[in-house]
N, C-alpha and C. Protein backbone atom coordinates (compact mmCIF):
# COMPACT_ATOMS: atom_id res chain seq x y z
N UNK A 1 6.00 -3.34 -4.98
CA UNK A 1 5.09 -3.87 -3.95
C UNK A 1 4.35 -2.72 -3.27
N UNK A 2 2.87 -2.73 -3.03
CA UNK A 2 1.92 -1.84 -2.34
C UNK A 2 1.41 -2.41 -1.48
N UNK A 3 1.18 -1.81 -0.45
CA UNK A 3 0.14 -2.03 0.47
C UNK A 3 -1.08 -2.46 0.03
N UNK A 4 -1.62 -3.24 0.15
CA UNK A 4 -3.46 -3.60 -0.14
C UNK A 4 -4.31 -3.28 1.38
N UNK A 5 -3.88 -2.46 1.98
CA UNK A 5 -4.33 -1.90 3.14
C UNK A 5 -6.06 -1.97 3.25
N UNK A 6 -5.93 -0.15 2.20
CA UNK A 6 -6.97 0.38 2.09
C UNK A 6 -7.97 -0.75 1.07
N UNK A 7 -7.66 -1.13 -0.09
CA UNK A 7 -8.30 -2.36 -0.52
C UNK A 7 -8.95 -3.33 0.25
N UNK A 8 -8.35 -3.89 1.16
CA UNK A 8 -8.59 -5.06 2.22
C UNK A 8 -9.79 -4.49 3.07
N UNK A 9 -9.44 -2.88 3.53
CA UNK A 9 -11.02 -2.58 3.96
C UNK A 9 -11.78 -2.41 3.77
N UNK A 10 -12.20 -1.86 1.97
CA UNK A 10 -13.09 -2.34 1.37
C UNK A 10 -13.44 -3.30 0.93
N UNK A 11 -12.96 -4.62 1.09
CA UNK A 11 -13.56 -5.94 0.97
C UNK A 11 -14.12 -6.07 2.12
N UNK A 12 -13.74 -6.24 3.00
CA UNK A 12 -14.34 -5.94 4.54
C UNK A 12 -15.34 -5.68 4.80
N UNK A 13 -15.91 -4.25 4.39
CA UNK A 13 -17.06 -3.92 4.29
C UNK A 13 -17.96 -4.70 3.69
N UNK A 14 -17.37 -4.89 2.75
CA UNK A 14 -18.28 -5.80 1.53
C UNK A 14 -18.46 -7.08 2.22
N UNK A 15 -17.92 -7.77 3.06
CA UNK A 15 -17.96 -8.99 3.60
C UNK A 15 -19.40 -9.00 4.59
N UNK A 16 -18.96 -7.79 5.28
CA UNK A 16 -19.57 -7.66 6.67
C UNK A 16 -21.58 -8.05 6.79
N UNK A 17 -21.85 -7.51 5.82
CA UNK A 17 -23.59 -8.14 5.94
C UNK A 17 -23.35 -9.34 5.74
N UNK A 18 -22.53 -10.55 4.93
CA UNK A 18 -22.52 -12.02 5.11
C UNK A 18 -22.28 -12.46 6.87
N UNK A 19 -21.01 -11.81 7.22
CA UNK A 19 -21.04 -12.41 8.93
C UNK A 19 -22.05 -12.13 9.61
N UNK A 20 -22.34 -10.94 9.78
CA UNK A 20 -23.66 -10.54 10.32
C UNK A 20 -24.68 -11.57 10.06
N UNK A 21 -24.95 -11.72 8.85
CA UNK A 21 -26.32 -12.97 9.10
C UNK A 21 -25.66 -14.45 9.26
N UNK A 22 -24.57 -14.66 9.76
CA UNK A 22 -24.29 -15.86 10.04
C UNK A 22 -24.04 -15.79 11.67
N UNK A 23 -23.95 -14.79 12.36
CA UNK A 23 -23.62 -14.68 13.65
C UNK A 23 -25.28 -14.24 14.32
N UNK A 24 -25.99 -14.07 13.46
CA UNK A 24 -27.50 -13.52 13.85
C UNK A 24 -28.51 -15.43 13.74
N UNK A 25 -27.85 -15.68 12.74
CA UNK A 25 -28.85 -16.98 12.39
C UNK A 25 -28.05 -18.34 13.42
N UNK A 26 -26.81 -18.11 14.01
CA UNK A 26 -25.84 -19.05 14.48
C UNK A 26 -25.22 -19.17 15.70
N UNK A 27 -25.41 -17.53 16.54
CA UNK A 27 -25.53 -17.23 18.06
C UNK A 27 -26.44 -17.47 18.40
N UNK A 28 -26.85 -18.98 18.83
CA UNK A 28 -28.34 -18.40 19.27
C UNK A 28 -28.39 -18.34 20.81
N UNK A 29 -27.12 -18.09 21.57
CA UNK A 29 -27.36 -17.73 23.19
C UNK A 29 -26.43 -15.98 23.03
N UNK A 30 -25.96 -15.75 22.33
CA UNK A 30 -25.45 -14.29 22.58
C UNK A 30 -25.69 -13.22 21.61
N UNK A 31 -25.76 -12.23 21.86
CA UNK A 31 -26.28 -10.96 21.29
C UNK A 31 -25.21 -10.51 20.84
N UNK A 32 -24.66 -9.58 19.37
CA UNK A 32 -23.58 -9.09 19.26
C UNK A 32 -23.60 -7.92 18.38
N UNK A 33 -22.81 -6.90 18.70
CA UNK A 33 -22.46 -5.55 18.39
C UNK A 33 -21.55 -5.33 17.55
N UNK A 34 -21.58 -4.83 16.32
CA UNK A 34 -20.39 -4.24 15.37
C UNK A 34 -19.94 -3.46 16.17
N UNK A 35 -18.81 -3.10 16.01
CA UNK A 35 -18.17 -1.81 16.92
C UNK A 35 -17.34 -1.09 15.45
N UNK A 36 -18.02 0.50 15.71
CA UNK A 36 -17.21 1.22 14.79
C UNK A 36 -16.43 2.22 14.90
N UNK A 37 -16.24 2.16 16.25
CA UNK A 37 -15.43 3.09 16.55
C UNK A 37 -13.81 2.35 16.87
N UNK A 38 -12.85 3.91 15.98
CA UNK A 38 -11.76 3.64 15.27
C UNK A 38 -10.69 2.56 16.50
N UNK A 39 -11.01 3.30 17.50
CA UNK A 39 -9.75 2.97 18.80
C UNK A 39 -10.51 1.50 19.09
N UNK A 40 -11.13 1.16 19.31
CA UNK A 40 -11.58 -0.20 19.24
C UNK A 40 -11.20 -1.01 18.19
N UNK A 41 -11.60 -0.90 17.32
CA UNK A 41 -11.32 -2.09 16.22
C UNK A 41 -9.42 -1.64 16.52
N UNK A 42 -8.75 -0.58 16.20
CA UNK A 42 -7.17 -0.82 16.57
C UNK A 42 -6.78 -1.40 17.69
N UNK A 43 -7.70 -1.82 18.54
CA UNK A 43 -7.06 -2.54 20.14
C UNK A 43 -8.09 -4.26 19.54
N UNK A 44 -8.11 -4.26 18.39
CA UNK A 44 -8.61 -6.03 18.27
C UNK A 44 -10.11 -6.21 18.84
N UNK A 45 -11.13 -5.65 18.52
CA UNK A 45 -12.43 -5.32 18.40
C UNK A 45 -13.09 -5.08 17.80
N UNK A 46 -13.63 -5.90 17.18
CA UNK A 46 -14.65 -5.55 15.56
C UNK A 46 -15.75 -5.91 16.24
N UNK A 47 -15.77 -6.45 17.17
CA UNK A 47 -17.05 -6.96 17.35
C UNK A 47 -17.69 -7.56 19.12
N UNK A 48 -18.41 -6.98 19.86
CA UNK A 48 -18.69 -7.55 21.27
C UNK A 48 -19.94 -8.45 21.14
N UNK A 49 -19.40 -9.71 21.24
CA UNK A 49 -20.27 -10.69 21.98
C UNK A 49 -21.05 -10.77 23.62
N UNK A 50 -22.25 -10.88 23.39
CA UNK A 50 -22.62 -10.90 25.17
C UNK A 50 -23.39 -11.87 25.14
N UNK A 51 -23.06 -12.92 26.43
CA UNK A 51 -23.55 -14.14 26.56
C UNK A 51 -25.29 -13.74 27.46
N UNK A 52 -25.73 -14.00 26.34
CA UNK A 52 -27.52 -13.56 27.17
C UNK A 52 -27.68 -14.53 28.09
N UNK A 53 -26.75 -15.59 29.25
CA UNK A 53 -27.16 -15.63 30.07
C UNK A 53 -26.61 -15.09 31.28
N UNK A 54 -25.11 -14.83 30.93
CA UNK A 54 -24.42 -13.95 32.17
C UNK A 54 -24.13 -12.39 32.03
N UNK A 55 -24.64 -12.34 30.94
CA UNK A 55 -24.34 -10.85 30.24
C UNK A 55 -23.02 -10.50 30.15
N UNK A 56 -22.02 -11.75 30.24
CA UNK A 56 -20.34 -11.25 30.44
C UNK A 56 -20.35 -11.27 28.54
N UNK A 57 -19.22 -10.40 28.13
CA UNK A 57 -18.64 -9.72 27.34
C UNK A 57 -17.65 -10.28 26.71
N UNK A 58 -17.66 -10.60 25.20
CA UNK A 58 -16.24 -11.04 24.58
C UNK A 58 -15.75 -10.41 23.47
N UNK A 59 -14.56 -9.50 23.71
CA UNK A 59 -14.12 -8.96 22.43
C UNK A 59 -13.88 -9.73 21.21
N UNK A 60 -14.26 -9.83 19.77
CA UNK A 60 -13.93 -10.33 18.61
C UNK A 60 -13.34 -9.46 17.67
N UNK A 61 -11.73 -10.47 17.59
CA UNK A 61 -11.15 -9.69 15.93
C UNK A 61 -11.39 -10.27 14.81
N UNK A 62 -12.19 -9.82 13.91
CA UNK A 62 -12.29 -10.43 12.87
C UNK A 62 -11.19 -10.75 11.68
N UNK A 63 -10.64 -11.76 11.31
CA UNK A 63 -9.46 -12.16 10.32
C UNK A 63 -9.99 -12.77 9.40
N UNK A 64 -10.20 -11.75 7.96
CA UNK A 64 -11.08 -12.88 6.87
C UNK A 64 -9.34 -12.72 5.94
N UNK A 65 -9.79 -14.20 5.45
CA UNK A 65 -8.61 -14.53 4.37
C UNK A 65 -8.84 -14.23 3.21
N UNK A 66 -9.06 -12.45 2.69
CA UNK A 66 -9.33 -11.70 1.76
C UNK A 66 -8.72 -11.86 0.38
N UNK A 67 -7.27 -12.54 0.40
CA UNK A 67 -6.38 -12.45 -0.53
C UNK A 67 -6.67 -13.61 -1.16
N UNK A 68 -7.62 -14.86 -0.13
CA UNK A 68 -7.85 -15.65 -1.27
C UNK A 68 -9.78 -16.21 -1.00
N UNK A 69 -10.00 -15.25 -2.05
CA UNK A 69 -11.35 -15.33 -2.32
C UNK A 69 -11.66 -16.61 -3.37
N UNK A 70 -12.62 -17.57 -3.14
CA UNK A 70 -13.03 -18.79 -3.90
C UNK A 70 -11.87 -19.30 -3.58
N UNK A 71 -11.79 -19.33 -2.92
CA UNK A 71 -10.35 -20.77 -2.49
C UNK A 71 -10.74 -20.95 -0.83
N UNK A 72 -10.31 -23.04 -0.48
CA UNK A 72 -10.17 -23.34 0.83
C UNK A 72 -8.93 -23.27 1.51
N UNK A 73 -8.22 -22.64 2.26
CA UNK A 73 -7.10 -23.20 2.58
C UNK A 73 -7.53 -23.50 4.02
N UNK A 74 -6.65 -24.88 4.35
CA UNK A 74 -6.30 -25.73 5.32
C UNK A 74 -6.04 -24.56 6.75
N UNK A 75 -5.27 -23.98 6.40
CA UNK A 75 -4.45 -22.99 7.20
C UNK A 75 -4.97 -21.78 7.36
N UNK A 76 -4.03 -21.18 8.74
CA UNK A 76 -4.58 -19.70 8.75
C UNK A 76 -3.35 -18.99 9.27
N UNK A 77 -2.75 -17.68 8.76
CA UNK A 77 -1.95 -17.30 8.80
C UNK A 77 -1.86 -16.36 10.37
N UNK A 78 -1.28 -16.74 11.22
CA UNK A 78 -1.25 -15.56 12.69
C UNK A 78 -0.07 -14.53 12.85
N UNK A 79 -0.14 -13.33 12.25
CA UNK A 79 0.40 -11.93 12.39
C UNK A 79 1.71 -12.38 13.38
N UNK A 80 2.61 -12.33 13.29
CA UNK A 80 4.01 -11.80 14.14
C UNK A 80 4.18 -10.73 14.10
N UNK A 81 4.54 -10.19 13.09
CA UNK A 81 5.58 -9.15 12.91
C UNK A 81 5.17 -8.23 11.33
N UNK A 82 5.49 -7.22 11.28
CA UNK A 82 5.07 -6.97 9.80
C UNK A 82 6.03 -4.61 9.84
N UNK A 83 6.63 -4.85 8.59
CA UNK A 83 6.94 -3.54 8.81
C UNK A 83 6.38 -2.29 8.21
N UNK A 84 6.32 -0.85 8.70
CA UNK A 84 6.32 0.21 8.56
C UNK A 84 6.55 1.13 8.62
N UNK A 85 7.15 1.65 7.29
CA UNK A 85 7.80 3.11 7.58
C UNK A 85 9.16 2.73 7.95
N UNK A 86 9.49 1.34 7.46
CA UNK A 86 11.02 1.13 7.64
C UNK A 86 11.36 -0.25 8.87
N UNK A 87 10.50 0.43 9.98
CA UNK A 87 10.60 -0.71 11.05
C UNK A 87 9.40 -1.72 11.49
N UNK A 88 10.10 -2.48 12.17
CA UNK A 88 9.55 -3.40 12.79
C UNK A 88 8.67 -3.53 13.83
N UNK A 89 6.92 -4.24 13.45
CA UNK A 89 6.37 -3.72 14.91
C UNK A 89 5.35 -5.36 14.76
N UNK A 90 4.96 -5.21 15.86
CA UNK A 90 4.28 -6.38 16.25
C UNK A 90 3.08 -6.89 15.74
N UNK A 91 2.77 -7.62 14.96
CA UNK A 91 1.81 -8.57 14.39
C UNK A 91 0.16 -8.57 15.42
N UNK A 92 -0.46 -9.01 15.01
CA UNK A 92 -1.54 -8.86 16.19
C UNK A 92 -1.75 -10.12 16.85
N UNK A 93 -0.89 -11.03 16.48
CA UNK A 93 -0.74 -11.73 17.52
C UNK A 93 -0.12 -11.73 18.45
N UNK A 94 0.72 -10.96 18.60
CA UNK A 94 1.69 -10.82 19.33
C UNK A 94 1.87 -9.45 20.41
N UNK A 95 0.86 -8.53 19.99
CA UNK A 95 0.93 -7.20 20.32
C UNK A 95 -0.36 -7.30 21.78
N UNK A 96 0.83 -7.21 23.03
CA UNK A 96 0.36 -7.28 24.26
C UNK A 96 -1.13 -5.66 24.26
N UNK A 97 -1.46 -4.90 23.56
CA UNK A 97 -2.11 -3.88 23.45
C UNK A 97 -3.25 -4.19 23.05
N UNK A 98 -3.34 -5.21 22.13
CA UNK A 98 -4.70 -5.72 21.82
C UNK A 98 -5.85 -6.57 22.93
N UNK A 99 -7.10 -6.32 23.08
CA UNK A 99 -8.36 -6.62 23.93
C UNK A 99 -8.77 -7.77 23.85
N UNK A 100 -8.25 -8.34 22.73
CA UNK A 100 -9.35 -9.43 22.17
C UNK A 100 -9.44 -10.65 22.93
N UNK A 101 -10.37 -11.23 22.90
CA UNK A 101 -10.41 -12.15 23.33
C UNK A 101 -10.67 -13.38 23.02
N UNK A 102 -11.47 -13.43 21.70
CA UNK A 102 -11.51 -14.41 20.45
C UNK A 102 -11.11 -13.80 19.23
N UNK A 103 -10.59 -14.85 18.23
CA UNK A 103 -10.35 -14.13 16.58
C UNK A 103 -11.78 -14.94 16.38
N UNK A 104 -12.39 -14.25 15.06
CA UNK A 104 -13.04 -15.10 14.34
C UNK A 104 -12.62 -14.85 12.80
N UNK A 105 -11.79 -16.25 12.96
CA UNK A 105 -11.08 -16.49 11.29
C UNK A 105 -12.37 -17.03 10.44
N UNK A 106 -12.38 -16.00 9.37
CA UNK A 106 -13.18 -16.02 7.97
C UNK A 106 -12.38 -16.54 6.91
N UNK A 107 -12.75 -17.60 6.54
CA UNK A 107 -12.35 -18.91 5.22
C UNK A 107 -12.82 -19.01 4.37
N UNK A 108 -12.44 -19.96 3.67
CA UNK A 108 -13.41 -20.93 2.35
C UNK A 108 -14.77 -19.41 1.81
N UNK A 109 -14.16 -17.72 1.68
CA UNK A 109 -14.97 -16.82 1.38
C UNK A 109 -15.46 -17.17 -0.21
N UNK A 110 -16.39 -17.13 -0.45
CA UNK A 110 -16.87 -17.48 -2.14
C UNK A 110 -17.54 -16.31 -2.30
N UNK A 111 -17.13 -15.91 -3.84
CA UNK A 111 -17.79 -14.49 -4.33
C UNK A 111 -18.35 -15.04 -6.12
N UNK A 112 -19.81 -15.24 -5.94
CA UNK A 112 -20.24 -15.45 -7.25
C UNK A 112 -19.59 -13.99 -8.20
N UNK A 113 -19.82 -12.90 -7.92
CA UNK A 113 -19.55 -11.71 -8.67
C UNK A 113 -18.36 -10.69 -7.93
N UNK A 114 -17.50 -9.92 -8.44
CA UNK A 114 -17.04 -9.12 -8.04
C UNK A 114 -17.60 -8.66 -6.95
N UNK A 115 -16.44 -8.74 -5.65
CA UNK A 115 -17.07 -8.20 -4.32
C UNK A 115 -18.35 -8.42 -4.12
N UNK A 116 -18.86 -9.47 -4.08
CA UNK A 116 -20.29 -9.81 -3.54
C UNK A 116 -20.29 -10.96 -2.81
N UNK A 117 -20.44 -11.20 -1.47
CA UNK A 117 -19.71 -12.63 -1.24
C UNK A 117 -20.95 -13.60 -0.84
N UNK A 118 -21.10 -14.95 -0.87
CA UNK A 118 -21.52 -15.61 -0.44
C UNK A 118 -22.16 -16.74 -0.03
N UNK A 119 -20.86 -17.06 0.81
CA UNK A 119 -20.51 -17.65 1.43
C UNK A 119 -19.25 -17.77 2.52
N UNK A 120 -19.02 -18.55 3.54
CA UNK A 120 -17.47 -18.42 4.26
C UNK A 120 -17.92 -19.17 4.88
N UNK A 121 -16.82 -19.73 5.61
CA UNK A 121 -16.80 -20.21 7.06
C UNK A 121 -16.02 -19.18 7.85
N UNK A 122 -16.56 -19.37 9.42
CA UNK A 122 -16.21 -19.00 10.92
C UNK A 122 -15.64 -19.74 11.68
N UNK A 123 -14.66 -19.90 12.41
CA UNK A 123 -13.99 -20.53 13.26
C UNK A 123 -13.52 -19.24 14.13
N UNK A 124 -14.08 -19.60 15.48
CA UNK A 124 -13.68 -18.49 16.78
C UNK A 124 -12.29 -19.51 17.51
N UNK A 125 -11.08 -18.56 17.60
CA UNK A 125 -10.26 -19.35 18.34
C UNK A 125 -10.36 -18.01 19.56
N UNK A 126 -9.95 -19.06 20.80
CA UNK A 126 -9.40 -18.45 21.95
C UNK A 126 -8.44 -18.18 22.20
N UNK A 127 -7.97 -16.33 22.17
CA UNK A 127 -6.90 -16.20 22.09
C UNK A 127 -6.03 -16.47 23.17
N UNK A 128 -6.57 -16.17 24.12
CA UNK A 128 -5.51 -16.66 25.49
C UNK A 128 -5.07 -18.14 25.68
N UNK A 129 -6.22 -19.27 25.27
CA UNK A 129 -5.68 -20.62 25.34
C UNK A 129 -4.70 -20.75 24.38
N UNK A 130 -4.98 -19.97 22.58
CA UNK A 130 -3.97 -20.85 22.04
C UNK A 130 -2.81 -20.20 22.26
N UNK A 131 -2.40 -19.23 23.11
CA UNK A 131 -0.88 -18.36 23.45
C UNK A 131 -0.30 -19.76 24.46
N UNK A 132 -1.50 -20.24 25.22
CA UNK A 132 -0.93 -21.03 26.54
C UNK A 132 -0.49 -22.31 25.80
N UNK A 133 -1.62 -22.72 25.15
CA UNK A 133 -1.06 -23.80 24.69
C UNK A 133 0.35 -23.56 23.93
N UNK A 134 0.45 -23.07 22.94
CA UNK A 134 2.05 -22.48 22.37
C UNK A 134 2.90 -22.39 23.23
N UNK A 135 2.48 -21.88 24.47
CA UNK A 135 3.71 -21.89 25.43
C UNK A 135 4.13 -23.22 25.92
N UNK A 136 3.05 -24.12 25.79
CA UNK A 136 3.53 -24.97 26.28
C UNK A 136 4.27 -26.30 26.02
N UNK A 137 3.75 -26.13 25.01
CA UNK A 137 4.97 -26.73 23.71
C UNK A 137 6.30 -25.99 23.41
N UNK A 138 6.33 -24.70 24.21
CA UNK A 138 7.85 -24.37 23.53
C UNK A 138 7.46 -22.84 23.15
N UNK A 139 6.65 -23.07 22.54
CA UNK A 139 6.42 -22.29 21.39
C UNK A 139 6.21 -20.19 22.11
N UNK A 140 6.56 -20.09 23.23
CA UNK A 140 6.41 -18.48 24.42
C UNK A 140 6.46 -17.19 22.96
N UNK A 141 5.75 -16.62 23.28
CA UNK A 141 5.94 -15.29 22.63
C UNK A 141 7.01 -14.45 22.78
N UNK A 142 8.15 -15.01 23.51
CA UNK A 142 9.49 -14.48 23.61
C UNK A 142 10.21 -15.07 22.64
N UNK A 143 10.07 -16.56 22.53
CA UNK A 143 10.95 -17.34 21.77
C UNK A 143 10.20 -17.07 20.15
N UNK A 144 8.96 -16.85 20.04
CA UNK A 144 8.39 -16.69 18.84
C UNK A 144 9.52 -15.08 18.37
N UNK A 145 9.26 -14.00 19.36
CA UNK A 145 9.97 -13.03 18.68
C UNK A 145 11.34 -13.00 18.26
N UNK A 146 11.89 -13.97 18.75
CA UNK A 146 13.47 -13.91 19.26
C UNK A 146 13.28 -14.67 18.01
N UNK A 147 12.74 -15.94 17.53
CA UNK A 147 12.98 -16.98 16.04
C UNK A 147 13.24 -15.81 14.88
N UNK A 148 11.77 -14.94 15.06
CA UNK A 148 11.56 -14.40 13.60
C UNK A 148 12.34 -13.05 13.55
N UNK A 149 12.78 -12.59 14.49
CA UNK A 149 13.77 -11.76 14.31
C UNK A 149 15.05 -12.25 14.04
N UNK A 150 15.98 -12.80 14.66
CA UNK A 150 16.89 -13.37 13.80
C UNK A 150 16.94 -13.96 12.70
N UNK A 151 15.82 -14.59 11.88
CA UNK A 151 15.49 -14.92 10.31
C UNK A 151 15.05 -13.80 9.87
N UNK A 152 14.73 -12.45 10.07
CA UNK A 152 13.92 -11.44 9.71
C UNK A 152 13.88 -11.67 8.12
N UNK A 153 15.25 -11.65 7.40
CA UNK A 153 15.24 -11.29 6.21
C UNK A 153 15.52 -12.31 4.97
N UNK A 154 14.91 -14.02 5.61
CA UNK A 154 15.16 -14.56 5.05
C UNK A 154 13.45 -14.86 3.96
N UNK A 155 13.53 -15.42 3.32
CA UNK A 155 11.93 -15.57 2.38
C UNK A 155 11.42 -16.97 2.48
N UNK A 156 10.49 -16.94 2.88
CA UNK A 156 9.59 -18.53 3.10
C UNK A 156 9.16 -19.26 3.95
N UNK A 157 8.91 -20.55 3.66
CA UNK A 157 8.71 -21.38 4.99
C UNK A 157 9.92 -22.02 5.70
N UNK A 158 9.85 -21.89 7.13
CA UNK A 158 10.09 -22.01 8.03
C UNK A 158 10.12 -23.29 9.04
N UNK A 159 11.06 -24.34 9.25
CA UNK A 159 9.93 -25.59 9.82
C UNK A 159 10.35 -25.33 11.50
N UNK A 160 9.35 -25.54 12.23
CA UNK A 160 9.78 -25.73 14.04
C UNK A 160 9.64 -27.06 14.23
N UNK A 161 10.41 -26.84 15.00
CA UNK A 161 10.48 -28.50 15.90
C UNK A 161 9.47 -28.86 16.89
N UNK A 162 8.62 -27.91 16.93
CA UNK A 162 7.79 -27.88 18.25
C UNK A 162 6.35 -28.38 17.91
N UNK A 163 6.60 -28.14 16.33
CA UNK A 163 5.45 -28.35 15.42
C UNK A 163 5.31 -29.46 14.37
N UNK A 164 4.28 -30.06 13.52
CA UNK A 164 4.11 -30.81 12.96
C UNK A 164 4.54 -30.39 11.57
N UNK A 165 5.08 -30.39 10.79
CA UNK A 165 4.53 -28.96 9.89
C UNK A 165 3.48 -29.70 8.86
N UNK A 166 3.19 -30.43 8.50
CA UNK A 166 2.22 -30.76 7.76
C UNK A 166 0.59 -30.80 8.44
N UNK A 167 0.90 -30.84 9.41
CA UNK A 167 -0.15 -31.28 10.39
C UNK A 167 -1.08 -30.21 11.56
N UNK A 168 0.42 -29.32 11.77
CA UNK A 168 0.06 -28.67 12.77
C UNK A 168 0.35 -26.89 12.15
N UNK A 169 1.96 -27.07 12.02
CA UNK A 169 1.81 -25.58 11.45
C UNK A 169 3.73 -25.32 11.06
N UNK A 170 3.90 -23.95 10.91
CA UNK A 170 5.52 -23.46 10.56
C UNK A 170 5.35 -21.90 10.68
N UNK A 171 6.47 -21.31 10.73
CA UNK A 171 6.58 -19.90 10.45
C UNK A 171 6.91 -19.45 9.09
N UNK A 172 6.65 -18.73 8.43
CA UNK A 172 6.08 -18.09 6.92
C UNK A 172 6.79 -16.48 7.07
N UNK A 173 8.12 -16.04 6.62
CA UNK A 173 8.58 -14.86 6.26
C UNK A 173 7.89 -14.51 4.91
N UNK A 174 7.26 -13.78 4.50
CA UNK A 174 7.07 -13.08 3.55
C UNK A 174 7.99 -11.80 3.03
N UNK A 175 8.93 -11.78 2.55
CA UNK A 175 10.17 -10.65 3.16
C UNK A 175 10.01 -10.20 1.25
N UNK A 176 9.97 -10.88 0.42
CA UNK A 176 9.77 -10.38 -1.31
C UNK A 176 8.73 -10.08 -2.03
N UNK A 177 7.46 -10.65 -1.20
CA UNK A 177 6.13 -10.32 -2.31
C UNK A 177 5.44 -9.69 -1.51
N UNK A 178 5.49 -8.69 -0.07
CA UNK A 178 4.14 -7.93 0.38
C UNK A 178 5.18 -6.75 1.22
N UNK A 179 4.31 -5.72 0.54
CA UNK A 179 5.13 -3.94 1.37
C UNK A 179 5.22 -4.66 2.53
N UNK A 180 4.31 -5.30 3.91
CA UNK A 180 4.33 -4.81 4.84
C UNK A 180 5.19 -6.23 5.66
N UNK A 181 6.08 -6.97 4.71
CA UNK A 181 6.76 -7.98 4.80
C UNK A 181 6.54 -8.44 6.03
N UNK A 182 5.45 -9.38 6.32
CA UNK A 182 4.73 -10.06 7.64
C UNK A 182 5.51 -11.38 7.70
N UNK A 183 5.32 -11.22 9.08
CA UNK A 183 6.12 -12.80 9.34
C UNK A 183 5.29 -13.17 9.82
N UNK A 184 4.52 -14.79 9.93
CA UNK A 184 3.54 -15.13 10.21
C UNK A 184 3.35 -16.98 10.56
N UNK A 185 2.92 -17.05 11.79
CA UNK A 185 2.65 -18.17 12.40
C UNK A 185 1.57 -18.71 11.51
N UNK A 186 1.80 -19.64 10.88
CA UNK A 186 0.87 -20.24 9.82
C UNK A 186 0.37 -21.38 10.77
N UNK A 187 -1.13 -22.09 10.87
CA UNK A 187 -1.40 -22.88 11.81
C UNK A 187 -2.64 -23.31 11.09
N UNK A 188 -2.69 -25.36 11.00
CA UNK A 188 -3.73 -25.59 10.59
C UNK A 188 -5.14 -25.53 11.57
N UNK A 189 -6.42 -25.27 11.03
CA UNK A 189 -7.65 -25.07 11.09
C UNK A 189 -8.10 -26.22 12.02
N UNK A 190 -7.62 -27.57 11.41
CA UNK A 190 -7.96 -29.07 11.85
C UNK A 190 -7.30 -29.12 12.67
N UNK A 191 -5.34 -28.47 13.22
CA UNK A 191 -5.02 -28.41 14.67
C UNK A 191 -5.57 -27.83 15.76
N UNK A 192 -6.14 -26.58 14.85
CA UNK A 192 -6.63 -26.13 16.55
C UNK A 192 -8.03 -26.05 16.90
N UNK A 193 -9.01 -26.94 16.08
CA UNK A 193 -10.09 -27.74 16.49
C UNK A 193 -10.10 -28.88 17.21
N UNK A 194 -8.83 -30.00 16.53
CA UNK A 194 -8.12 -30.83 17.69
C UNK A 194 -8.33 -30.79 18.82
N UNK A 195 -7.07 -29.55 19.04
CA UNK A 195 -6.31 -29.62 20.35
C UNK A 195 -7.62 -28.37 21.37
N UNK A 196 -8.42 -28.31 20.67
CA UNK A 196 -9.73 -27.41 21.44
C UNK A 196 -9.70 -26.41 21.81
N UNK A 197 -8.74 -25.47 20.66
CA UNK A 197 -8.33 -23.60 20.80
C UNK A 197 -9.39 -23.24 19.84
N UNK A 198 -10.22 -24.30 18.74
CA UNK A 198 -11.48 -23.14 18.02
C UNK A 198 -12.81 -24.02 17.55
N UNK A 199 -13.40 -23.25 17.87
CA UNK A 199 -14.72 -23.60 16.94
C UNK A 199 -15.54 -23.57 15.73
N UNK A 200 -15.60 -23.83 15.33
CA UNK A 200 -16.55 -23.65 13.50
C UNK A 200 -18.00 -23.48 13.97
N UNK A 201 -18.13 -22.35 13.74
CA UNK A 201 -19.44 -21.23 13.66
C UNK A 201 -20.45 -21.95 12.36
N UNK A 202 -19.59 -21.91 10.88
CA UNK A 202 -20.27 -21.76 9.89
C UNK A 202 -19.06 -22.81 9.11
């Protein structure tokens, strides 16, 4: 098992002129900035939104679902936990250090040719509502760490009680098929358009 780290950021790149003209042709009240500087995008900043009528400011992390190119999935996988260098460190959902203030999950990516993409969908979730909402079902970022650490080393899906799992979502150990063995809040697309944590951009 390897890291697809450095891989993943060159798809990235390769992605990036498709969002760009979907956030240029599809914002049409806010103005927005790539950000390329390193300490930014590591504090959950790929991208500042500014609302051209209050000029207030919204950090965006961008999450494209790279691993599966020409495919829809229902779902979107949210970072817990994932290791390096042996230990255990916090997922970006979970990591109180990060700025962000919306994700914008990249989907349904289509690549007629090797690395050329286009097409995707956008869905911006709010990260602070959907933590609250989770909390309020149960679901606290204490009790999230405390679940997946005591399963740390088991492989698969996961069902909560707090959750639907067909409907709404489960926790997902990846502990046999990826170096950086992520544990991950899996959550459907159609729940958290529902329950009014995201929007579809594209």
């Amino acid at each position: 098992m390897k890291s697809h780290f450095k891989a993943d950021l060159s798809k990235e790149k390769k992605l990036t002129p498709l969002l760009d003209h979907y956030y240029k042709n599809r914002l049409k009240h806010y103005g927005f900035e790539r950000i390329s500087d390193l300490r930014l995008q590591k504090a959950g900043v790929d991208l500042i939104l500014t609302d051209l009528k209050n000029n207030t400011k919204y950090y965006v992390d961008e999450k494209a679902q790279l691993d599966y190119v020409n495919e829809s999935l229902p779902t979107f996988a949210f970072e817990l936990f994932y290791r390096k260098n042996g230990k255990i460190k916090e997922g970006w959902f979970l990591d109180h250090s990060k700025k962000t203030h919306f994700y914008a999950l990249v989907t349904s990516i289509f690549s007629d040719e090797e690395d050329t993409f286009t097409s995707c969908n956008i869905t911006f979730v709010n990260r602070e509502k959907l933590i609250a909402h989770l909390s309020q079902k149960g679901l606290t970022q204490k009790f999230l760490k405390e679940i997946s650490l005591v399963h740390k080393e088991i492989h698969g899906k996961m069902e909560l009680k707090e959750l639907h799992p067909k409907k709404e979502g489960y926790l997902f150990f990846s502990t046999q098929n990826k170096a950086e063995k992520p544990i991950n809040l899996i959550l459907k697309l159609e729940f958290l358009e529902k329950i009014g944590m995201a929007k579809r951009l594209v």
